[in-house]
Protein backbone atom coordinates (compact mmCIF):
# COMPACT_ATOMS: atom_id res chain seq x y z
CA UNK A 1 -62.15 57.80 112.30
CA UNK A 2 -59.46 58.14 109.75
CA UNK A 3 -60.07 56.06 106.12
CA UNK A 4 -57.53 53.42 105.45
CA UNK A 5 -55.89 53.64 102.21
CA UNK A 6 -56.06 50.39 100.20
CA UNK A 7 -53.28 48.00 100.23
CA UNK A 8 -50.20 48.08 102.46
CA UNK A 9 -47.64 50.35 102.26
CA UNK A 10 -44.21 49.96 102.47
CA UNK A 11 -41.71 51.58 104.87
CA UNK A 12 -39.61 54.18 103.61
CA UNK A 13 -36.39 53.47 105.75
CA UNK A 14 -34.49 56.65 106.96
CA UNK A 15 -31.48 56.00 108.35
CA UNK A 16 -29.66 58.54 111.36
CA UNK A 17 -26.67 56.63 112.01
CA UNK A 18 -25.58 54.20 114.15
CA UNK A 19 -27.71 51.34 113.10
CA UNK A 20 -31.17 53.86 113.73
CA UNK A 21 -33.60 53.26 110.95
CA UNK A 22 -37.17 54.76 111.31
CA UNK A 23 -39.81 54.68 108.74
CA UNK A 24 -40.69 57.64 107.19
CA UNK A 25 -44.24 59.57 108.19
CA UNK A 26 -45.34 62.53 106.96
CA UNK A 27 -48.20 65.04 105.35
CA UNK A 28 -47.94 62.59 101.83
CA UNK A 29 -46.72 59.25 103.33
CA UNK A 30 -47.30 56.78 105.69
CA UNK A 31 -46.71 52.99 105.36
CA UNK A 32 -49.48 50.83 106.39
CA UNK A 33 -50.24 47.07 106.91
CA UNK A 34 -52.64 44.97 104.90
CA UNK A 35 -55.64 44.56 107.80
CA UNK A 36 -55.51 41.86 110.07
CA UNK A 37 -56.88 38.38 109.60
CA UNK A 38 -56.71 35.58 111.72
CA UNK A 39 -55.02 32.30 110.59
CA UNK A 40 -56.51 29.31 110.38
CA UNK A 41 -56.58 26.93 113.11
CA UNK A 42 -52.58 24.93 113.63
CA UNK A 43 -51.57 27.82 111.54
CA UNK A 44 -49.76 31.00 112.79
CA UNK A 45 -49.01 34.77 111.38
CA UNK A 46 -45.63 36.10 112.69
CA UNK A 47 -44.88 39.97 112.17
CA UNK A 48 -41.10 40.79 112.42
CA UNK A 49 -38.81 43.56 112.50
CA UNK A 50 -35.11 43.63 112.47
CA UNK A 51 -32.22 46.14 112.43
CA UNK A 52 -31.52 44.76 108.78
CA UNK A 53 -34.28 46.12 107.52
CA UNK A 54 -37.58 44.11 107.89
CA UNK A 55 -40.62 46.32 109.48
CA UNK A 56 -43.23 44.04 110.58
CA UNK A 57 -42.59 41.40 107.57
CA UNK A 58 -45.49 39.24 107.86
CA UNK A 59 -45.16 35.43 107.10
CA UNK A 60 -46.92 32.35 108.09
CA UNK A 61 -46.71 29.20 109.36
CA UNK A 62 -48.33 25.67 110.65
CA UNK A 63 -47.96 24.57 114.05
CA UNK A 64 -45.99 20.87 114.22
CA UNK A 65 -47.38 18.21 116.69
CA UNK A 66 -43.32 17.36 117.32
CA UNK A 67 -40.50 18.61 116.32
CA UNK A 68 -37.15 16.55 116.46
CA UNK A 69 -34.85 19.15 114.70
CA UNK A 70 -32.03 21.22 117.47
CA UNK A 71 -32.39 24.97 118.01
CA UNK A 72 -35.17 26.74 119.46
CA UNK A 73 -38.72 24.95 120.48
CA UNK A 74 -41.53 26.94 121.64
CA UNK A 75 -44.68 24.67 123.27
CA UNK A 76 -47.83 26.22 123.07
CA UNK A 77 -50.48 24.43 125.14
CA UNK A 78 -53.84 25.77 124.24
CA UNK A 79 -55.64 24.09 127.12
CA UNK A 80 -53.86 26.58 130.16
CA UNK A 81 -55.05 29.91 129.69
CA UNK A 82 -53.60 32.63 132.34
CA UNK A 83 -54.62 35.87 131.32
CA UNK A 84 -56.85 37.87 129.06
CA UNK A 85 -54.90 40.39 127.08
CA UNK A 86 -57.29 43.66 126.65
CA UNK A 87 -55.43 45.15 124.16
CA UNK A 88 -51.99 46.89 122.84
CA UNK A 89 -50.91 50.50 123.02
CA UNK A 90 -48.33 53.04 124.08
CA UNK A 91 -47.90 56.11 126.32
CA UNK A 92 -48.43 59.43 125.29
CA UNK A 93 -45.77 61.16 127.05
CA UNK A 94 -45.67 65.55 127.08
CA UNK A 95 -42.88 64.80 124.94
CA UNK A 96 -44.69 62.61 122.59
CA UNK A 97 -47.70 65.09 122.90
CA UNK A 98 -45.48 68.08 121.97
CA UNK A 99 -43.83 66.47 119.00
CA UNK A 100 -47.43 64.97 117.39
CA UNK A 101 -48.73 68.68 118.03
CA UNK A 102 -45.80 70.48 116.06
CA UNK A 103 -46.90 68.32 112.68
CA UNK A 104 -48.96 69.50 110.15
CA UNK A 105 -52.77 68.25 110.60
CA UNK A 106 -52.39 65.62 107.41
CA UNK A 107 -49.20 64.23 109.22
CA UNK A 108 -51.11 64.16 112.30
CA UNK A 109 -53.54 62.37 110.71
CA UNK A 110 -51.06 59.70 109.24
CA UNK A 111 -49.28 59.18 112.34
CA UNK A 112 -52.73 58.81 114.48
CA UNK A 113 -53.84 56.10 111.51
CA UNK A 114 -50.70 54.07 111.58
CA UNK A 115 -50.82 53.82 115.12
CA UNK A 116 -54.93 53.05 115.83
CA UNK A 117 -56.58 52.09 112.66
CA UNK A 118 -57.24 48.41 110.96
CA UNK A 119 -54.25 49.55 108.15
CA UNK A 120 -51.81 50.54 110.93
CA UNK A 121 -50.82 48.48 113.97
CA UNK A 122 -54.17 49.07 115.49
CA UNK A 123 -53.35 50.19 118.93
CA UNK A 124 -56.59 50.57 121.45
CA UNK A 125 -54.76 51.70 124.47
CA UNK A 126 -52.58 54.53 125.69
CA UNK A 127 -51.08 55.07 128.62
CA UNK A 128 -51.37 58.70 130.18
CA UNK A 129 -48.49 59.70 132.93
CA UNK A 130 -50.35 61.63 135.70
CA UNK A 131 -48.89 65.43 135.93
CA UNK A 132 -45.22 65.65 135.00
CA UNK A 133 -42.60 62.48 133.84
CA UNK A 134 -39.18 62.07 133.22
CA UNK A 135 -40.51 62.83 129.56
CA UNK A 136 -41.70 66.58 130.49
CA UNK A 137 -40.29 69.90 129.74
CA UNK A 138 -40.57 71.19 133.54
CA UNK A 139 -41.66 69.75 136.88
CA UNK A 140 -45.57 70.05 137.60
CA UNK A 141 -47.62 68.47 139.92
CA UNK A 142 -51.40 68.77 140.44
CA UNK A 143 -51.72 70.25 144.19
CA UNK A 144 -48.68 71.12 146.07
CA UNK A 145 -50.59 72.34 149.03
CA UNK A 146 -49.74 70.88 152.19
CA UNK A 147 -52.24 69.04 153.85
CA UNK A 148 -55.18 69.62 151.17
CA UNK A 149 -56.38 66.18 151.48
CA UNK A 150 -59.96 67.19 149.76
CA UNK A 151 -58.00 68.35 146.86
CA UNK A 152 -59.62 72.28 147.12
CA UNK A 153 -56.43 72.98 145.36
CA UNK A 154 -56.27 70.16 142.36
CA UNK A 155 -55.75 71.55 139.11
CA UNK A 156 -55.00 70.76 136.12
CA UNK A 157 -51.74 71.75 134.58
CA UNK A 158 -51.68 73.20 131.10
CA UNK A 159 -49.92 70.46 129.36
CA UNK A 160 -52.87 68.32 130.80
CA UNK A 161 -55.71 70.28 129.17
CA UNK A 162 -53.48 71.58 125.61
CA UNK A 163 -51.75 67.87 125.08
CA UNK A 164 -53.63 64.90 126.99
CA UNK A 165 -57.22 65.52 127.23
């Protein structure tokens, strides 16, 4: 695992027109977030990001029992659960493969920290496509034999094996 550097980080905004703002990442610079903590209960942490700027602005709050003011009202009730979330990630796309491999191993490192580790926005899953996506360079598949329904013909394709595994 990759060492957090103390104390957030700030974005660097860079701006490519059009209302397109990224943060900066490269070999020397990454921002970073403060690690998580939970709130305490009837409180909340919000995290938000806007095209005016704000990159996952953190502020908090205490949930009201009633609220008689107009505009938006969002009721939380903490006895229904539906789901279990397992966890927050991404795909990792040829493209996306391509483009991490063409950095410099301490940008690499930066980008892989702000994206999985406690000072980044700790991502814990990806999502793989299987064989080519809209998001590849060329059409591949894995076995484009007819009829080989035990696979005898199932490879891998090199952007598999250089980029994904």
């Amino acid at each position: 695992t990759l060492p957090c550097l103390p104390g957030a980080r700030p974005c660097i905004p860079k701006d490519f027109g059009h209302g397109s703002l990224v943060c900066v990442c490269n070999a020397t610079y990454c921002d970073t977030l403060d690690p998580l903590v939970l709130p305490a209960p009837g409180s909340y942490v919000k995290y938000e990001s806007s095209k005016a700027g704000k990159r996952l602005e953190r502020s908090e709050g205490r949930f009201q029992s009633s609220l008689r003011t107009p505009g938006l009202l969002l009721t939380l009730n903490i006895s229904a659960l539906y789901q279990h979330v397992k966890g927050f990630g991404g795909s990792l796309s040829d493209a996306a493969a391509m483009n991490i491999l063409k950095l410099s191993q301490p940008a690499q490192d930066n980008l892989l920290r702000s994206y999985f580790s406690e000072c980044g926005i700790e991502y814990n899953l990806v999502r793989v496509p299987m064989a080519c996506s809209d998001f590849s360079v060329r059409p591949y598949s894995y076995d484009d034999v007819p009829d080989d329904y035990e696979l005898k013909h199932f490879r891998l394709a090199d952007e598999d094996v250089k980029m994904k595994v």
